[in-house]
C-alpha atoms as a PDB file:
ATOM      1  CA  UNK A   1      58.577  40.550 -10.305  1.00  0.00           C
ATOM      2  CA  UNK A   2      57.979  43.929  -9.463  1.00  0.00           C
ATOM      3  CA  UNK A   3      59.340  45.315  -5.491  1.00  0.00           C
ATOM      4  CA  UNK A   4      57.630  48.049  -4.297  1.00  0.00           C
ATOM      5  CA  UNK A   5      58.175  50.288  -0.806  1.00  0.00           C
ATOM      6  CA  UNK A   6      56.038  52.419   0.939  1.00  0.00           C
ATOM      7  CA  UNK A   7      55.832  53.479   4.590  1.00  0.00           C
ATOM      8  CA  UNK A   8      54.703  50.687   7.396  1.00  0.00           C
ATOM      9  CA  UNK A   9      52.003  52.106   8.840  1.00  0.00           C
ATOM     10  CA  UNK A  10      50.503  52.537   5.554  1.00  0.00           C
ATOM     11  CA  UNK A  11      50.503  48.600   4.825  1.00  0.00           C
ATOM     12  CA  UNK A  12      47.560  48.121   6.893  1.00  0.00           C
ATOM     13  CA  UNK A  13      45.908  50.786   4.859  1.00  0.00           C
ATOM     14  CA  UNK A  14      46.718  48.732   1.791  1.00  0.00           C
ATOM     15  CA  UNK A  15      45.552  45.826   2.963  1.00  0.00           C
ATOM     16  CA  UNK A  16      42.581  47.097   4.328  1.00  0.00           C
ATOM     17  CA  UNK A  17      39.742  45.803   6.865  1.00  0.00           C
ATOM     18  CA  UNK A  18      39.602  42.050   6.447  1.00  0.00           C
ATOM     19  CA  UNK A  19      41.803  42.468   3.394  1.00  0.00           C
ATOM     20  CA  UNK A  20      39.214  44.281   1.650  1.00  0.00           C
ATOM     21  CA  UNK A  21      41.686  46.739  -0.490  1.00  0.00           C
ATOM     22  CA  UNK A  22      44.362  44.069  -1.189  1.00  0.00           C
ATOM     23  CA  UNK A  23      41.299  41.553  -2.544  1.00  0.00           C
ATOM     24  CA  UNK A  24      40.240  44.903  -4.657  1.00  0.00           C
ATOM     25  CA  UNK A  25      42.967  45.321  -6.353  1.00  0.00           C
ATOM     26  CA  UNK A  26      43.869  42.269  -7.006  1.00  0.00           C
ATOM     27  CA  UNK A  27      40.402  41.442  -8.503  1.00  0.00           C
ATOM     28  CA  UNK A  28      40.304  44.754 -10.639  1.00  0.00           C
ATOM     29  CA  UNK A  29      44.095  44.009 -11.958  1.00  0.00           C
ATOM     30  CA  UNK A  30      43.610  40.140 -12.244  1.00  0.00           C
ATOM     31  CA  UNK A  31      46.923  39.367 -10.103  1.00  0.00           C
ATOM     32  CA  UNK A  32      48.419  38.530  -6.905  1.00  0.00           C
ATOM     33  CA  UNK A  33      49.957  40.681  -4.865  1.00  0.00           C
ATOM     34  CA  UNK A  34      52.179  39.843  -1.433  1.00  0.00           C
ATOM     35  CA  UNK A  35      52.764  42.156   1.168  1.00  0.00           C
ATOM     36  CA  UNK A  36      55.632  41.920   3.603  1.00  0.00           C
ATOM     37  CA  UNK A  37      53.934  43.968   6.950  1.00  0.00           C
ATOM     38  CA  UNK A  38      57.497  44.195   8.956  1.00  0.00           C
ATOM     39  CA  UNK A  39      59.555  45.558   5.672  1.00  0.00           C
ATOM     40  CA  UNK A  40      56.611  47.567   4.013  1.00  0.00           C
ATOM     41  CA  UNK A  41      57.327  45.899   0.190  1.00  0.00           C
ATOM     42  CA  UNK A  42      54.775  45.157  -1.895  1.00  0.00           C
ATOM     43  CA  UNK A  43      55.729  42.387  -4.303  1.00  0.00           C
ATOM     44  CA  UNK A  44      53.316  42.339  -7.764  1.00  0.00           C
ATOM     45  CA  UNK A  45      54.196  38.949 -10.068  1.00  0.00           C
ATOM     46  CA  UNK A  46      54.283  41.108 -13.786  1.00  0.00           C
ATOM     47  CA  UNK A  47      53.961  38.073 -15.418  1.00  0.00           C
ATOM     48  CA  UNK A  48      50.702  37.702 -14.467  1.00  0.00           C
ATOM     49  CA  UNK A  49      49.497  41.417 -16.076  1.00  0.00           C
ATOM     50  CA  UNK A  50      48.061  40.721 -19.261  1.00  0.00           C
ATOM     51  CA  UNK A  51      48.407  44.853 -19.687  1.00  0.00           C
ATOM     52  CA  UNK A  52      50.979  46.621 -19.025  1.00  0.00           C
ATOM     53  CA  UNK A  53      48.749  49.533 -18.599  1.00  0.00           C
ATOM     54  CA  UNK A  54      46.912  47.748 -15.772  1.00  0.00           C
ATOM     55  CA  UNK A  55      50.402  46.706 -14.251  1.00  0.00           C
ATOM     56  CA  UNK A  56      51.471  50.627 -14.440  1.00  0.00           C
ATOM     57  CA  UNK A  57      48.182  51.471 -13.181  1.00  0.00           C
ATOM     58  CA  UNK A  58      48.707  49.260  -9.819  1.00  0.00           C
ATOM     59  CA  UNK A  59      51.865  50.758  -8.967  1.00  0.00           C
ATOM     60  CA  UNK A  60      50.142  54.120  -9.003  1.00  0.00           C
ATOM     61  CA  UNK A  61      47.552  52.860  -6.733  1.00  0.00           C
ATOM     62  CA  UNK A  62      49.955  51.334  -4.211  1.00  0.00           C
ATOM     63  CA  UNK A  63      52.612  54.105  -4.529  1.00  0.00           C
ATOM     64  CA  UNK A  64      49.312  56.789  -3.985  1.00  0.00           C
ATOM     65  CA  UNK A  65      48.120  54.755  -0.846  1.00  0.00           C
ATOM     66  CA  UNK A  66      51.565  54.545   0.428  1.00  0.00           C
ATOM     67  CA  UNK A  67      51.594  58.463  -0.135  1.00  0.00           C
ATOM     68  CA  UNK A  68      48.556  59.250   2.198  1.00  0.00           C
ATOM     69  CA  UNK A  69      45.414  58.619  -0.160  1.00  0.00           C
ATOM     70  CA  UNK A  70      42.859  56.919   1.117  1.00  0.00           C
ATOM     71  CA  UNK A  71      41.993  53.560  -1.169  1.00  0.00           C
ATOM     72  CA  UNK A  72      38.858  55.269  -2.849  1.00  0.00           C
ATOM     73  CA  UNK A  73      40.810  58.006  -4.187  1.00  0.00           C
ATOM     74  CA  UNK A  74      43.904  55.928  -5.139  1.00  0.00           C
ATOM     75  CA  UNK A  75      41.392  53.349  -7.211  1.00  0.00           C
ATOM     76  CA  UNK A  76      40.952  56.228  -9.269  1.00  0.00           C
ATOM     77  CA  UNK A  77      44.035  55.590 -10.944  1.00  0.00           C
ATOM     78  CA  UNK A  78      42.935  52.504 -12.568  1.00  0.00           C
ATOM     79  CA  UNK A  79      40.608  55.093 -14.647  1.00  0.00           C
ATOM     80  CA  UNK A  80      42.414  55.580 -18.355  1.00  0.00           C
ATOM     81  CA  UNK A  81      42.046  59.684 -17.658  1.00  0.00           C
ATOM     82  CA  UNK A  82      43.714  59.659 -14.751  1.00  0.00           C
ATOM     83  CA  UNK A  83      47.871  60.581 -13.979  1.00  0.00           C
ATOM     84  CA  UNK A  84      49.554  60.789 -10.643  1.00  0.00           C
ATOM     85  CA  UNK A  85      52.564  62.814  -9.485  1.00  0.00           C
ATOM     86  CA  UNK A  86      54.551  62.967  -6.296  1.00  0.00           C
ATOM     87  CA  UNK A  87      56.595  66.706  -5.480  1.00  0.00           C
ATOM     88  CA  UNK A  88      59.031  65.642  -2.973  1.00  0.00           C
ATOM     89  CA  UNK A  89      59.742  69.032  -0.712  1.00  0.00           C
ATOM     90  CA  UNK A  90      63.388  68.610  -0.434  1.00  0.00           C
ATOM     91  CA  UNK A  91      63.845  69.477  -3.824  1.00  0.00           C
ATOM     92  CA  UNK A  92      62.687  72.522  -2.912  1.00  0.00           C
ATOM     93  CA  UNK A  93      64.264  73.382   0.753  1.00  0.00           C
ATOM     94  CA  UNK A  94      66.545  70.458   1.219  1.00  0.00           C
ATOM     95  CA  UNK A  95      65.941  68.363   4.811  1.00  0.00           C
ATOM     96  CA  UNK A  96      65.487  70.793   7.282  1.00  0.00           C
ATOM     97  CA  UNK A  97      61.700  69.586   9.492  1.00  0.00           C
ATOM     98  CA  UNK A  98      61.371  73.349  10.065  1.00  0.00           C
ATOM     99  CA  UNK A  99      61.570  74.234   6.370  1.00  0.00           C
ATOM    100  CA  UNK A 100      59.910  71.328   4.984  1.00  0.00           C
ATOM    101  CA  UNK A 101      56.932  72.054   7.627  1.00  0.00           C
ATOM    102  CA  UNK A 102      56.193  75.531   6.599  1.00  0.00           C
ATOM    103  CA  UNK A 103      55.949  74.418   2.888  1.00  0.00           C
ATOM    104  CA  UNK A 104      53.717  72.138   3.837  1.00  0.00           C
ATOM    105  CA  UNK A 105      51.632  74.497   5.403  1.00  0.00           C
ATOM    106  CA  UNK A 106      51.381  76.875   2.504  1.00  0.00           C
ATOM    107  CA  UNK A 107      50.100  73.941   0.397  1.00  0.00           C
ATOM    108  CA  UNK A 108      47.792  72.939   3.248  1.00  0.00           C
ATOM    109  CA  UNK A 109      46.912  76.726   4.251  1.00  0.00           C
ATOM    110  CA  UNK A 110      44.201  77.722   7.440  1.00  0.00           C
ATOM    111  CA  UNK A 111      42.228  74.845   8.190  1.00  0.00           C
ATOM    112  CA  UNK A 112      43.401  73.375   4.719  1.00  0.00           C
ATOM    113  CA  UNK A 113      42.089  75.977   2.764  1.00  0.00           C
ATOM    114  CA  UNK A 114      44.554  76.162  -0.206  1.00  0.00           C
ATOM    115  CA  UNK A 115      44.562  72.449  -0.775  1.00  0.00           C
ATOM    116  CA  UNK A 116      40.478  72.460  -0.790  1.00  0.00           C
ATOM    117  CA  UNK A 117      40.594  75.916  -3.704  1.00  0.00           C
ATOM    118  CA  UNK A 118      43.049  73.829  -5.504  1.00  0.00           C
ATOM    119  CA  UNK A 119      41.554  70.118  -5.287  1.00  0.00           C
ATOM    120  CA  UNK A 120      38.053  72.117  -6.054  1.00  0.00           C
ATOM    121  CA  UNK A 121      39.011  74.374  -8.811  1.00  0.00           C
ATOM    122  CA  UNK A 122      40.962  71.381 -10.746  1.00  0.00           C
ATOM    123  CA  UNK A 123      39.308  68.474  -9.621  1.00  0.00           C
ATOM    124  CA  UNK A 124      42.587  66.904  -8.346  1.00  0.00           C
ATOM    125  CA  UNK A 125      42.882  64.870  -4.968  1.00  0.00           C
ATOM    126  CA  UNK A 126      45.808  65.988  -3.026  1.00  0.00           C
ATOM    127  CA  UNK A 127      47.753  64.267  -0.407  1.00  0.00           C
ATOM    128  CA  UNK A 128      50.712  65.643   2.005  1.00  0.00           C
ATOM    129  CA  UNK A 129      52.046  62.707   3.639  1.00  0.00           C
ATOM    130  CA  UNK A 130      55.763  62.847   5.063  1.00  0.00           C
ATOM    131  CA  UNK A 131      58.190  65.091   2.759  1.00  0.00           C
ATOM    132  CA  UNK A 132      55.763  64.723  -0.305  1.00  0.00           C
ATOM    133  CA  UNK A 133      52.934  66.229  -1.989  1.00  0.00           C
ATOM    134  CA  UNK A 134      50.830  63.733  -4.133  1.00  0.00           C
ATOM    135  CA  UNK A 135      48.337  64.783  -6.720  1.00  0.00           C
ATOM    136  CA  UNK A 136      45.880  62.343  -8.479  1.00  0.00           C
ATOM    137  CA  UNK A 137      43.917  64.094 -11.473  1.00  0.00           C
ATOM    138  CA  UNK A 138      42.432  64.068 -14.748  1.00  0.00           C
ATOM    139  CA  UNK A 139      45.066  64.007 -17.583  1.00  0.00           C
ATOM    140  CA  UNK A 140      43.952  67.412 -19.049  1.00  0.00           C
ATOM    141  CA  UNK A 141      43.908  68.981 -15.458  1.00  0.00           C
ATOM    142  CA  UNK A 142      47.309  67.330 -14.323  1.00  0.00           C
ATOM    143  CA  UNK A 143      49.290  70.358 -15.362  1.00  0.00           C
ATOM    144  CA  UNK A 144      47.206  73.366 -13.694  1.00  0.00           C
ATOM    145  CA  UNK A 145      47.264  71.172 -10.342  1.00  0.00           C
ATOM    146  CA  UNK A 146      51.192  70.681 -11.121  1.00  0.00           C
ATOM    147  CA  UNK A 147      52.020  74.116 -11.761  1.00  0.00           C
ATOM    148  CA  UNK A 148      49.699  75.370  -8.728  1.00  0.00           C
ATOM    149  CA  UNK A 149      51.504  73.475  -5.925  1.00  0.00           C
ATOM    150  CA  UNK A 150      54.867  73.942  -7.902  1.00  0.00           C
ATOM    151  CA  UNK A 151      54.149  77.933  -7.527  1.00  0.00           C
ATOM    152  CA  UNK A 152      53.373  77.648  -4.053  1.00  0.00           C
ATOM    153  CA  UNK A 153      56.809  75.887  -3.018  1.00  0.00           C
ATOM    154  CA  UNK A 154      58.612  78.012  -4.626  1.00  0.00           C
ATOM    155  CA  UNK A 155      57.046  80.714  -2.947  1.00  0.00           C
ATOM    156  CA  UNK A 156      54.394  82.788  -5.111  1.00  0.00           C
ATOM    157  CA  UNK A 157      51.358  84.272  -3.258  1.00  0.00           C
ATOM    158  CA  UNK A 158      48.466  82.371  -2.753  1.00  0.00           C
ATOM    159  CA  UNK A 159      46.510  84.876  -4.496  1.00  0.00           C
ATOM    160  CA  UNK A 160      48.133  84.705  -7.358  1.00  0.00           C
ATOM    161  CA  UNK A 161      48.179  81.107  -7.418  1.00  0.00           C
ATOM    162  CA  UNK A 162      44.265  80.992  -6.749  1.00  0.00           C
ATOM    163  CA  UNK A 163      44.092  83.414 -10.062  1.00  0.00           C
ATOM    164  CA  UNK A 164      46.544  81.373 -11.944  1.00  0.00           C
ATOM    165  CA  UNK A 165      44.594  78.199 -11.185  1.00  0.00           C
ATOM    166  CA  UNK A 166      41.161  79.853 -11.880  1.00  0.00           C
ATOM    167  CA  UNK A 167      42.267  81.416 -15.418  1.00  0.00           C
ATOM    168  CA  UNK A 168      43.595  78.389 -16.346  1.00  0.00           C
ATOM    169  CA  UNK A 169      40.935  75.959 -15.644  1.00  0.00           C
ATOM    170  CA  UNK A 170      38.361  78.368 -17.687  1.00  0.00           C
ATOM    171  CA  UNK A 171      40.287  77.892 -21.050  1.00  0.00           C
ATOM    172  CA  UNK A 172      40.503  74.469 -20.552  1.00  0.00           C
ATOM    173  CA  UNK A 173      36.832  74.670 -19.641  1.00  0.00           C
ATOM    174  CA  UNK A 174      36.467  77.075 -23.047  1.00  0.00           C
ATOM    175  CA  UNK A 175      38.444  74.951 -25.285  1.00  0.00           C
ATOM    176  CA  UNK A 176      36.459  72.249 -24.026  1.00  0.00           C
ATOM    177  CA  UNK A 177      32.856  73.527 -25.270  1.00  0.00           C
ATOM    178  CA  UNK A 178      34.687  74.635 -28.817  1.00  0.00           C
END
C-alpha cells in the first residue's frame, strides 16, 4: 500500500464531478484507489500495478493535482516524456507569508506574465499553489523550466531569466534538427 497526502480542498478536485477523475485514473493505471475526504490521503493498493512505471506515474498525477494542476494537465504525467518537480519556497526564504508572497509574485509576475513567457517558451505547465511551485514538462525541457524559476527565487532579473530561457530552448531546438 502506498499513503499519499495532499491538501483537502483539493480532494474534490481529485475526485472530480461525479467521480469522473478518480474513475480516470483508475482506468488508465488499472487500479483502485481510496480517498479519505476528512484526512486528504489517498491510498493506491501497489500490488495491483503491474508497472512500476505506471504506479510512479500515479503518484505524480495525484501529488500534481494536490499541487494546484488542474486534472488535464496532471494526466500528462502518465505520458513516458513527461517529469514533474515541486520547488518548495521556504527553501528559499524560510516561513515568513510576507516573504514567501513576494516570491511568488516574481514567478507569477503582472497579470501572470512571467509564468505565461516561461510555460510558453518551454512548454512546461506551472502551478503555484500554497508554499510551492510545481512544474510538469517534457523530459528534455525539465531543466530550462527548473533553472528558470530556480533563478527567479533566488533573485535574478526577469530579463535575464527571459534571455536565459530563450537561449536555451534554441539549442535544444538546434540540437534537435542536427
Amino acid at each position: 500500500m502506498k499513503y499519499l497526502k495532499i491538501p483537502r480542498e483539493r480532494i474534490g478536485v481529485l475526485i472530480g464531478h461525479n467521480g469522473e477523475t478518480k474513475k480516470k485514473i483508475e482506468e488508465m493505471a488499472q487500479i483502485q484507489l481510496e480517498i479519505d475526504s476528512d484526512e486528504g490521503e489517498v491510498t493506491i493498493d501497489e500490488h495491483e500495478v503491474k508497472d512500476p512505471l505506471l504506479g510512479l506515474q500515479v503518484e505524480d498525477v495525484i501529488r500534481a493535482i494536490g499541487r494546484g494542476f488542474s486534472p488535464e494537465h496532471a494526466m500528462r504525467l502518465f505520458r513516458e516524456d513527461a517529469d514533474f518537480f515541486i520547488f518548495d519556497i521556504h527553501d528559499y526564504v524560510g516561513k515568513k507569508q510576507a516573504h514567501i508572497r513576494r516570491l511568488k509574485s516574481r514567478i507569477i509576475g503582472r497579470n501572470g506574465k512571467t509564468k505565461h513567457i516561461i510555460e510558453r517558451l518551454t512548454g512546461a505547465d506551472i502551478s503555484i499553489y500554497g508554499h510551492t511551485v510545481s512544474v510538469i514538462a517534457d523530459f528534455e525541457c525539465m531543466d530550462n523550466a527548473k533553472k528558470a524559476i530556480d533563478m527567479l527565487l533566488s533573485g535574478s532579473k526577469h530579463s535575464n531569466v527571459y534571455r536565459f530561457v530563450e537561449r536555451e530552448m534554441k539549442k535544444l531546438r538546434r540540437g534537435a534538427r542536427v
